[in-house]
Protein backbone atom coordinates (compact mmCIF):
# COMPACT_ATOMS: atom_id res chain seq x y z
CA UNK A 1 51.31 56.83 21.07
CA UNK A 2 50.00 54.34 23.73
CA UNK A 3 46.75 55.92 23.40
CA UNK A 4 46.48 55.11 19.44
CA UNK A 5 47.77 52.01 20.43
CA UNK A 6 44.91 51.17 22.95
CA UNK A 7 42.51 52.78 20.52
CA UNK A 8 43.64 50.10 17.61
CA UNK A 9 43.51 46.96 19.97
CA UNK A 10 39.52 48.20 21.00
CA UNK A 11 38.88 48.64 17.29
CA UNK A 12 40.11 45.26 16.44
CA UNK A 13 38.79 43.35 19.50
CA UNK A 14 34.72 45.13 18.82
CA UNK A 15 35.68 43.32 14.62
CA UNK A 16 36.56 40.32 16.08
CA UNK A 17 33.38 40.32 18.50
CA UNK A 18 31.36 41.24 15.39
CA UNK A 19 32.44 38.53 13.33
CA UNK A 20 31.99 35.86 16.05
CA UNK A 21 28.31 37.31 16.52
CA UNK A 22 27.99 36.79 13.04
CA UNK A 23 29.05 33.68 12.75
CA UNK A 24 27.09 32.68 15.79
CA UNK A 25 23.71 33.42 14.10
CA UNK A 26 24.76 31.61 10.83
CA UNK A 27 25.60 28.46 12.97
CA UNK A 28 22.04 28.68 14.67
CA UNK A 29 20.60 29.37 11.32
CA UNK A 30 22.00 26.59 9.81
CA UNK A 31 20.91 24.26 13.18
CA UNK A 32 17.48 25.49 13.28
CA UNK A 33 15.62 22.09 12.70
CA UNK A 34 13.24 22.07 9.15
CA UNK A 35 9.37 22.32 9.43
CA UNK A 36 8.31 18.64 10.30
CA UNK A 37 5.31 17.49 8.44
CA UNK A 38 1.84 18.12 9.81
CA UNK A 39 0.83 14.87 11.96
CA UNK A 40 -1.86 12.76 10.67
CA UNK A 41 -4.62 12.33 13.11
CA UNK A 42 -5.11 9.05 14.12
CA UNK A 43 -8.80 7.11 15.60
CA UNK A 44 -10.25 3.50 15.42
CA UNK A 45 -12.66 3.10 12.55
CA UNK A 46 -16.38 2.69 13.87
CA UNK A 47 -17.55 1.53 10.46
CA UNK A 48 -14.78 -0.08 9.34
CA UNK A 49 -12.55 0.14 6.64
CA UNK A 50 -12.74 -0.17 2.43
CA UNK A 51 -10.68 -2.47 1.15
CA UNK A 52 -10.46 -1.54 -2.86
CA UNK A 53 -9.97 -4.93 -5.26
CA UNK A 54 -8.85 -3.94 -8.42
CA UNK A 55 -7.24 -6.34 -11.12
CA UNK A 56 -6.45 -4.64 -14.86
CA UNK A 57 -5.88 -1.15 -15.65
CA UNK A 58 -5.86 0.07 -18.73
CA UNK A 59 -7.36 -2.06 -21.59
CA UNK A 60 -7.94 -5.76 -21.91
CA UNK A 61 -6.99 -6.30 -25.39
CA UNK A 62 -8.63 -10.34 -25.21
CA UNK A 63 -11.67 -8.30 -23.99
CA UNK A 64 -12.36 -4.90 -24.14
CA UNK A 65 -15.91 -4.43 -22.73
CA UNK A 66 -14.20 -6.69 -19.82
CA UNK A 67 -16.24 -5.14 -16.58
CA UNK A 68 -13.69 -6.09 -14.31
CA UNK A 69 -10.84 -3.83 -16.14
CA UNK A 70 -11.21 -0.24 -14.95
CA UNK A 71 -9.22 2.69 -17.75
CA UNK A 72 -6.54 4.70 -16.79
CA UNK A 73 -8.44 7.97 -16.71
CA UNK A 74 -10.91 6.16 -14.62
CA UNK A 75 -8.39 5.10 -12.38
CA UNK A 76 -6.57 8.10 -11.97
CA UNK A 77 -9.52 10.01 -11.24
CA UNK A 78 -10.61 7.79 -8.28
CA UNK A 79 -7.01 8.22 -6.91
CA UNK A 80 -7.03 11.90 -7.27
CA UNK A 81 -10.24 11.84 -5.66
CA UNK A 82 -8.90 10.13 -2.72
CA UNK A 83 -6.44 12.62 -2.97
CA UNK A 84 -8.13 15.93 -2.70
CA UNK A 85 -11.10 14.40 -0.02
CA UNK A 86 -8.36 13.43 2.60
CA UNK A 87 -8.00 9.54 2.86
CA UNK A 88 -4.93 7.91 3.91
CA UNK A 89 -4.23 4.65 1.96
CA UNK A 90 -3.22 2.27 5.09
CA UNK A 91 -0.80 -1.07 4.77
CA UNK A 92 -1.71 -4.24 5.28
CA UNK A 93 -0.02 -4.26 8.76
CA UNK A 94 -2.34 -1.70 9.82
CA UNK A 95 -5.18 -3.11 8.53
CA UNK A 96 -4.13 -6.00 10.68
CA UNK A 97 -3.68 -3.93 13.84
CA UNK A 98 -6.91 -2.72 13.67
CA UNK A 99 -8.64 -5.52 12.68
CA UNK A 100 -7.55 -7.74 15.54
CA UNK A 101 -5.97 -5.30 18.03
CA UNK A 102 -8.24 -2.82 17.46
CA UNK A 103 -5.45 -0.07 16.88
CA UNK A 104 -6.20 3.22 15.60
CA UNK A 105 -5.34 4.08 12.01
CA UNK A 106 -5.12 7.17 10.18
CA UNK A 107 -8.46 8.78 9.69
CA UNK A 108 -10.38 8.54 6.78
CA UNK A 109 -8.22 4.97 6.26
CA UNK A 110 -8.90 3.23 2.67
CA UNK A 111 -6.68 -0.03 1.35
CA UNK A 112 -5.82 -0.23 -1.89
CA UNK A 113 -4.88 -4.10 -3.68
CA UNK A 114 -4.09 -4.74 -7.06
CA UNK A 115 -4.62 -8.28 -7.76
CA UNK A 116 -2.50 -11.02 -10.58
CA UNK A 117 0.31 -8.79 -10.99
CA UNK A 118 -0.62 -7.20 -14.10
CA UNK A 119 2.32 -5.14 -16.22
CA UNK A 120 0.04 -2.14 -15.97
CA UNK A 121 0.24 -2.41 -12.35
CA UNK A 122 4.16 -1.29 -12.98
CA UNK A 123 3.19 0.84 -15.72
CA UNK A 124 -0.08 2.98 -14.65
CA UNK A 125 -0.53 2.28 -10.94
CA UNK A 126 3.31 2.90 -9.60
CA UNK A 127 3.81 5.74 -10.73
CA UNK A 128 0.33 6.85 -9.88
CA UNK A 129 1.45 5.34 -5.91
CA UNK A 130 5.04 7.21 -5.77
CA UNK A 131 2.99 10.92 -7.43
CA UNK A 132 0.61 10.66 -4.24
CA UNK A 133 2.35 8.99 -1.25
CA UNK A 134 0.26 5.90 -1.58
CA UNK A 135 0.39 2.97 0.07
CA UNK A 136 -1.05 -0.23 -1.72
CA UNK A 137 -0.23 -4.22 -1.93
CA UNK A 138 -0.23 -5.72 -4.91
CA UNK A 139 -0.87 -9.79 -4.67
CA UNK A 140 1.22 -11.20 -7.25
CA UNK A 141 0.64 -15.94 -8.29
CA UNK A 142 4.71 -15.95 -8.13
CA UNK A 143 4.98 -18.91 -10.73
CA UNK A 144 3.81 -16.48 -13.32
CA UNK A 145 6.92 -13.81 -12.59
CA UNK A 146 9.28 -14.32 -16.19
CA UNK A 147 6.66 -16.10 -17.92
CA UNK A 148 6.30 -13.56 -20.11
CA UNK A 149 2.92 -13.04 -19.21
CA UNK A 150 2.32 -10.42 -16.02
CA UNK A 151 5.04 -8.78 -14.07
CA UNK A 152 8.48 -9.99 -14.25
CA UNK A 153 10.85 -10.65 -11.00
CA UNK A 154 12.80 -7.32 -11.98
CA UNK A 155 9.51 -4.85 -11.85
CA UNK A 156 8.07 -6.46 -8.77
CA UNK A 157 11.70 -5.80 -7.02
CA UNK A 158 11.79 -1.95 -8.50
CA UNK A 159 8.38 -1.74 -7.49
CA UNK A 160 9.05 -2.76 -3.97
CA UNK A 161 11.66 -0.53 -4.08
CA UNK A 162 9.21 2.16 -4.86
CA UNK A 163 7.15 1.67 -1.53
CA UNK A 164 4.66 -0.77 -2.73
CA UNK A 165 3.80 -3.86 -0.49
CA UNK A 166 4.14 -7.10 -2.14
CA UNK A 167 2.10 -10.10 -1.16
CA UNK A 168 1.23 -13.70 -2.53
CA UNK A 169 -1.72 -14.58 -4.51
CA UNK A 170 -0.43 -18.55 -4.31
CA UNK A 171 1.88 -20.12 -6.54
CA UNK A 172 -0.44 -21.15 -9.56
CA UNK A 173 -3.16 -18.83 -10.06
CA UNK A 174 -5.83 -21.65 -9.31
CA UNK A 175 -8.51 -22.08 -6.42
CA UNK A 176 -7.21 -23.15 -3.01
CA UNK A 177 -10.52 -24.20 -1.64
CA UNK A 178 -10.32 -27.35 -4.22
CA UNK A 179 -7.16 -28.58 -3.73
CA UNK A 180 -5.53 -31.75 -1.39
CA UNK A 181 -3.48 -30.93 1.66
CA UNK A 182 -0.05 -31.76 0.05
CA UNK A 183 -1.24 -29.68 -3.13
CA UNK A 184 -2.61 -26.74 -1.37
CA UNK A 185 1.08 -26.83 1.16
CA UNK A 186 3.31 -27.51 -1.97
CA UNK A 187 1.62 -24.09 -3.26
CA UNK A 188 1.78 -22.35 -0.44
CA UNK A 189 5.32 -23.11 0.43
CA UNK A 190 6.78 -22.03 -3.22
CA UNK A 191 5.18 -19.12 -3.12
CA UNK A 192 6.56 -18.40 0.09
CA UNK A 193 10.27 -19.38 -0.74
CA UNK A 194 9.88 -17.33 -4.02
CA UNK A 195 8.97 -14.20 -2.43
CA UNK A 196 11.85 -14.75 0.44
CA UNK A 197 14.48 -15.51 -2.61
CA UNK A 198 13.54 -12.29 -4.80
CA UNK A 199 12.50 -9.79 -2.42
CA UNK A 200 13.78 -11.15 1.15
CA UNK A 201 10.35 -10.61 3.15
CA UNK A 202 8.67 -13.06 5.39
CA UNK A 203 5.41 -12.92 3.75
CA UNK A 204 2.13 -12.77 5.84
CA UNK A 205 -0.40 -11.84 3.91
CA UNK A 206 -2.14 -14.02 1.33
CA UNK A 207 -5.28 -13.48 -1.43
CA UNK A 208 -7.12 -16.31 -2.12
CA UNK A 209 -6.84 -17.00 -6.08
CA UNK A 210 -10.69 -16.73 -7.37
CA UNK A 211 -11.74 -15.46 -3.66
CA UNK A 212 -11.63 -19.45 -3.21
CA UNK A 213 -11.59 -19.59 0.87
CA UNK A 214 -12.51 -22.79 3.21
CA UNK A 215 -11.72 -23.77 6.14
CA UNK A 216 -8.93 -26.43 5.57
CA UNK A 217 -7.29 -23.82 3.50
CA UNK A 218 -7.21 -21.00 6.23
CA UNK A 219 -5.92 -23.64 8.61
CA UNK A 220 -2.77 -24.24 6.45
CA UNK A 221 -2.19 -19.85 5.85
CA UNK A 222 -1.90 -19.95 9.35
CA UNK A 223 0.77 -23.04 9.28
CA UNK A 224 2.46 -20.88 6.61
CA UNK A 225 2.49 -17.80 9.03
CA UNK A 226 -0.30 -16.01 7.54
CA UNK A 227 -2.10 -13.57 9.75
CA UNK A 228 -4.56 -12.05 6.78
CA UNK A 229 -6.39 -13.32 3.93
CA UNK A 230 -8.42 -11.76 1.39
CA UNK A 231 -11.74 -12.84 -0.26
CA UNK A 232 -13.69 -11.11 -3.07
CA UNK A 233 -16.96 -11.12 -0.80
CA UNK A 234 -18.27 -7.66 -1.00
CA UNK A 235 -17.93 -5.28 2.22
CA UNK A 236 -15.69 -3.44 4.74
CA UNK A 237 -13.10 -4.79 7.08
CA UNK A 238 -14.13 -4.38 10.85
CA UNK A 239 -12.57 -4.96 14.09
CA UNK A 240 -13.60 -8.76 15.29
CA UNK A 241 -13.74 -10.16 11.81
CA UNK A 242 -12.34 -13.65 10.74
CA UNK A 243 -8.79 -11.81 9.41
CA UNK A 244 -8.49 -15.20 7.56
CA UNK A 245 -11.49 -13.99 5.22
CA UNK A 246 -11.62 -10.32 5.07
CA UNK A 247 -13.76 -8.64 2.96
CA UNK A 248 -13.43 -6.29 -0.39
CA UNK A 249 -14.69 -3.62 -2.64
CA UNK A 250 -14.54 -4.50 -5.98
CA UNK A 251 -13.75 -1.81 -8.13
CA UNK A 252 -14.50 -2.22 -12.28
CA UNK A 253 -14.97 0.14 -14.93
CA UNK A 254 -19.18 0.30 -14.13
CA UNK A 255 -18.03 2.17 -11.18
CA UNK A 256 -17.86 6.00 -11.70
CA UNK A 257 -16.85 8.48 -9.29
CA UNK A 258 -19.99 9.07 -8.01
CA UNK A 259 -20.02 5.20 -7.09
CA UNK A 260 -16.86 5.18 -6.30
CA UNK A 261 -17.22 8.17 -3.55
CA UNK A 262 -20.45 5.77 -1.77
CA UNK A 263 -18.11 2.77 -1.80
CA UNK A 264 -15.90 4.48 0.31
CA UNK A 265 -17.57 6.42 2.38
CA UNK A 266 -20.89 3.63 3.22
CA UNK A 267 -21.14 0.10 2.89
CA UNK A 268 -24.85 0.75 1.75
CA UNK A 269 -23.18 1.62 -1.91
CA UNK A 270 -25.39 1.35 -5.01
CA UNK A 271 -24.47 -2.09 -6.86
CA UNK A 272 -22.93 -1.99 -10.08
């Protein structure tokens, strides 16, 4: 009898040793850390970087042969080609960094802006953005949010929410370069309130309305804590350049995606 006895106790100790093993290599299962996503390799630009300028996407209905409007499919085939080839949309911060630090960004680097706060810059180009892991800014003349007219305060805010960088594009869409000091601070100070009150960011990066620059008016970005402005003067950002007039692509509906691949890849692109 106390050898069935014995017998039963082994029996039931080796099940209980089983079912702890078992358990064990659920629990390490379970803790085994997920795949982390591949690393982006990372250098400092030796050409530079494109900075894309688009405005309108879609159709202008006030002007349909408008140049400066690129279409949707047009559009979305540029991003897709950006895509498939490998670049890495950058922010504006790291623009900055390697602009004036000379900080390395993620290879094949490319910035994206939207300018004037379009609606089809909620409409096309968000979801576009959120499908791909884009990064982009989108410079937005904060007087005309609720006006009925581009973006409203509620889509800028959702699409901020989304990952897209907002910035200002001055209070009144009108030319900096021409206006008096109190003017030219009055604008640049409600545009910077308005985009502290609706979206709560310290806004540092500005796009001259027109690609109107001078000097007086980069003097008073930089009162207003500006530490890049952006001109429609055609070419690539590079380390060492004036960050208070950086340079753009401009992208319009002339542009196919033959163009579009030169202008950014070379800053010897064929002129449209």
């Amino acid at each position: 009898m106390r050898i069935w006895k014995l017998a039963c106790m082994a029996l039931v100790c080796c099940a209980l040793l089983a079912g702890c093993g078992t358990e064990t290599k659920q629990e390490t299962a379970s803790a085994t850390p997920k795949q982390a996503a591949p690393q982006v390799e990372m250098a400092v630009p030796k050409k530079g970087i494109p900075v894309l300028m688009y405005h309108m996407i879609g159709v202008d209905k006030n002007d349909p042969n408008n140049p400066a409007v690129v279409t949707e499919a047009h559009f979305k085939e540029q991003m897709k080609f950006l895509k498939d080839n490998d670049f890495h949309p950058i922010t504006l911060q790291q623009l900055y960094e390697y602009m004036v630090h000379n900080q390395a960004v993620p290879v094949r680097p490319v910035v994206l802006t939207f300018d004037d706060g379009y609606p089809d810059t909620y409409s096309i180009v968000m979801p576009v953005m959120k499908e791909y892991g884009f990064k982009c800014t989108v410079f937005i003349p904060t007087y005309d949010a609720d006006q009925g007219t581009r973006l409203n305060w509620k889509q800028i805010e959702e699409m901020q929410a989304a990952g897209m960088d907002i910035a200002s594009h001055s209070y009144h869409h009108e030319r900096v370069n021409q206006m008096g000091g109190n003017t030219l601070s009055s604008e640049l100070q409600k545009s910077q309130d308005e985009l502290k009150q609706h979206l709560g960011i310290t806004n540092e990066f500005f796009c001259y309305p027109y690609g109107g620059d001078n000097a007086a008016a980069e003097a008073a970005l930089k009162k207003f804590g500006i530490k890049l402005a952006f001109t429609m003067d055609p070419g690539w950002a590079h380390y060492g350049d004036n960050p208070y007039a950086v340079q753009r692509i401009w992208i319009g509906n002339p542009v196919d995606i033959g163009n579009f691949k030169q202008r950014v890849t070379t800053e010897q692109y064929e002129q449209r």
